[in-house]
Protein backbone atom coordinates (compact mmCIF):
# COMPACT_ATOMS: atom_id res chain seq x y z
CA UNK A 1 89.48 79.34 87.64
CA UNK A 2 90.94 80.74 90.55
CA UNK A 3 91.04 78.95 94.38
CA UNK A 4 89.17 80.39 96.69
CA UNK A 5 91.73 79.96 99.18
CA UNK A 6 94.34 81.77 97.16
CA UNK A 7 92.63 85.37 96.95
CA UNK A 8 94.27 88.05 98.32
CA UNK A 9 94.15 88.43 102.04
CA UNK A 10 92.63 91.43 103.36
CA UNK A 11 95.38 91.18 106.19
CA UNK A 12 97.90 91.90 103.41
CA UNK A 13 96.70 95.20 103.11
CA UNK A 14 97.05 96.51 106.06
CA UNK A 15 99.17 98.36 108.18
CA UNK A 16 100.20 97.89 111.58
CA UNK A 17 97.53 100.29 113.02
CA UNK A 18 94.94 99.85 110.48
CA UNK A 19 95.34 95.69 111.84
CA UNK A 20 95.52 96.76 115.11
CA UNK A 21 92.22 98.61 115.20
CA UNK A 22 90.54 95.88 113.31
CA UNK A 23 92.20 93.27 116.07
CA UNK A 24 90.08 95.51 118.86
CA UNK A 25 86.95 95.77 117.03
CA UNK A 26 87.02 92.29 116.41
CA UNK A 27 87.70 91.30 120.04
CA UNK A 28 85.28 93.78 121.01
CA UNK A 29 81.68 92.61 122.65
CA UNK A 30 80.13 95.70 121.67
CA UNK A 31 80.32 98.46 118.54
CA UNK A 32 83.43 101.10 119.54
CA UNK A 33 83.06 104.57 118.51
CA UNK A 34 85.65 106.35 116.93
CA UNK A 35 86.66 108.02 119.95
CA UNK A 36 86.73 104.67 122.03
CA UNK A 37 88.89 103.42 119.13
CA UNK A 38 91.45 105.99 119.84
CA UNK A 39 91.72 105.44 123.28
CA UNK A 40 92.34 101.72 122.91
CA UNK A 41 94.80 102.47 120.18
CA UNK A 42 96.43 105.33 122.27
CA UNK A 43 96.38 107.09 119.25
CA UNK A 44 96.50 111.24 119.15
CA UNK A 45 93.76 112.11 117.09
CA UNK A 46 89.93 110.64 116.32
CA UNK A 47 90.66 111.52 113.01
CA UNK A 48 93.78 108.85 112.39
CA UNK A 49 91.03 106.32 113.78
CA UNK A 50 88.71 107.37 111.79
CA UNK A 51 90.88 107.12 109.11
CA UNK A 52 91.85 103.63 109.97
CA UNK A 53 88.26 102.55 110.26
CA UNK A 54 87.12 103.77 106.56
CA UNK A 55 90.25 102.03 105.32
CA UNK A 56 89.12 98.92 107.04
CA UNK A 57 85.57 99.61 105.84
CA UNK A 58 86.84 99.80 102.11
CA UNK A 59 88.18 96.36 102.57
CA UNK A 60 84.91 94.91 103.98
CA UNK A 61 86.02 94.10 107.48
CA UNK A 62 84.36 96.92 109.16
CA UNK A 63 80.82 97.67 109.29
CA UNK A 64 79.08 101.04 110.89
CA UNK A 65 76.00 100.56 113.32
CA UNK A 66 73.95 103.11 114.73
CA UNK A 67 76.19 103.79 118.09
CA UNK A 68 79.63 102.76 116.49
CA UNK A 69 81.44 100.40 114.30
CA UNK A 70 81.97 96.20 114.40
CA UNK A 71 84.37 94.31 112.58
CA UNK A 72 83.13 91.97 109.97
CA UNK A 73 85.00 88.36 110.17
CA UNK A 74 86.97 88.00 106.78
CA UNK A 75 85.44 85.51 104.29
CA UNK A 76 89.20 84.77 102.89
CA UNK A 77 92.58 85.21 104.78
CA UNK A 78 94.21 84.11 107.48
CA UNK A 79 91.99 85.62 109.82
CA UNK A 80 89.39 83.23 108.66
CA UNK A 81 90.63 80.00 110.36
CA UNK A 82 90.23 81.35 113.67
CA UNK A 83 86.66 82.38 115.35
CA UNK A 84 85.76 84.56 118.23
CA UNK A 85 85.36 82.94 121.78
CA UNK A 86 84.44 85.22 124.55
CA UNK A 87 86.44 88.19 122.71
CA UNK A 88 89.64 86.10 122.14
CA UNK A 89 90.08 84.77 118.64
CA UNK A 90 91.34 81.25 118.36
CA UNK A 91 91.63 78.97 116.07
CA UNK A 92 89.05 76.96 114.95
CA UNK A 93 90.99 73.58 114.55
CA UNK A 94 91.24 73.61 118.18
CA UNK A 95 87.28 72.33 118.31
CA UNK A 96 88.28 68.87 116.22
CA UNK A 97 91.01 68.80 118.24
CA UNK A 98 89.28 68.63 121.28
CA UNK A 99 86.85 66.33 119.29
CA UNK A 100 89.48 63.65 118.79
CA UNK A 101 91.17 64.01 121.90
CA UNK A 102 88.05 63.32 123.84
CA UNK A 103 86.99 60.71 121.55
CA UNK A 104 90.61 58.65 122.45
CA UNK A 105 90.00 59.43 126.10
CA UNK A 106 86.56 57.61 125.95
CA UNK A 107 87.74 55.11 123.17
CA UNK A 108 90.59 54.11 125.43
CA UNK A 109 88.92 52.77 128.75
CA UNK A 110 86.07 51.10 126.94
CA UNK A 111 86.52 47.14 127.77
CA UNK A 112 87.87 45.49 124.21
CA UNK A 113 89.39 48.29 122.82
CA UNK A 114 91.76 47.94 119.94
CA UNK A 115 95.05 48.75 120.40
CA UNK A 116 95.72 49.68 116.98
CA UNK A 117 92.69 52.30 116.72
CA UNK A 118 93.93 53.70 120.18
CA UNK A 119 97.30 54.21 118.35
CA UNK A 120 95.53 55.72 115.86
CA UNK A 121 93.45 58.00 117.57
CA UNK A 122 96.42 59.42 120.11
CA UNK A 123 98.53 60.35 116.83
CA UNK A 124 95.38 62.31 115.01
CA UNK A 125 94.77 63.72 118.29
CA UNK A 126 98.39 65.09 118.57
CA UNK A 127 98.59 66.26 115.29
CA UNK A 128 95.47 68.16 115.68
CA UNK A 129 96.31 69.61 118.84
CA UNK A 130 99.54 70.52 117.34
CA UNK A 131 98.24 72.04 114.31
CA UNK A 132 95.87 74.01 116.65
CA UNK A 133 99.13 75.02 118.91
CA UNK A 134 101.00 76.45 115.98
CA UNK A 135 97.90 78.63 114.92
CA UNK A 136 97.82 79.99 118.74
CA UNK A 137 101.06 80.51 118.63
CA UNK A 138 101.08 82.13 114.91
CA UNK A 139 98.25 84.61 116.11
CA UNK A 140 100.41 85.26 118.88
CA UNK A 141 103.20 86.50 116.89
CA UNK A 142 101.19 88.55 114.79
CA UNK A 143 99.97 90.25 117.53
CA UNK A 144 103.26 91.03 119.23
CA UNK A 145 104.72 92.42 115.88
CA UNK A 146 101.45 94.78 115.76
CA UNK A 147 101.58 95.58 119.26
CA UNK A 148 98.01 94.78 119.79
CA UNK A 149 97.91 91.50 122.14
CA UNK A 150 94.97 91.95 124.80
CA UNK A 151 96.01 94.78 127.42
């Protein structure tokens, strides 16, 4: 039986435009037409976003609405550790990671704390925030090597 985890990541089929346009109409608060699309691509033509957008359809992380088209988050993938937070995607470690670190703050100036479970809270919470770091900073890189970090 195959791992969920380990099917193929719609991310691996893409190109750098094709990622880049699904990178905008996932950030985006609203459905972008194909026109709109181009623009924030600065792409030539409507029809190499349109083109872009079927192939992104085809994969299942593009749907079509009435008055333009909204990116679908991906059920397997990389993309799917991260969620959307007024339009920026981060990761979604970073909520148990404020979690825990609020959870030591609180834990630690209670009267009769133990020492030992403070110890143990400020090391999950700093591998947790770390964790969380490195997925900021992996998203990051993915979206300098695609050229589409938020303009």
């Amino acid at each position: 039986m195959e791992d969920e985890g380990l099917e193929a990541d719609p991310l691996l089929e893409l190109s750098g435009t094709a990622l880049r346009a699904y990178l905008v109409l996932l950030r985006s608060r609203k459905p972008l037409g194909v026109r709109e699309l181009q623009r924030a691509l600065g792409l030539r033509s409507p029809s190499t976003a349109r083109h872009h957008i079927e192939r992104l359809m085809s994969l299942g992380l593009v749907k079509q609405l009435g008055d333009g088209y909204v990116a679908v988050p991906p059920r397997r993938g990389l993309l799917r550790t991260y969620t959307l937070l007024w339009g920026r995607l981060v990761p979604r470690s970073l909520a148990l990671s404020a979690f825990l670190v609020t959870a030591t703050i609180v834990y630690g100036v209670l009267p009769g704390r133990d020492p030992v479970a403070v110890a143990i809270l400020l090391i999950a919470s700093g591998l947790s925030l770390y964790e969380a770091l490195e997925a900021m900073n992996a998203l990051k890189s993915l979206e300098e090597v695609t050229g589409s970090g938020k303009r």
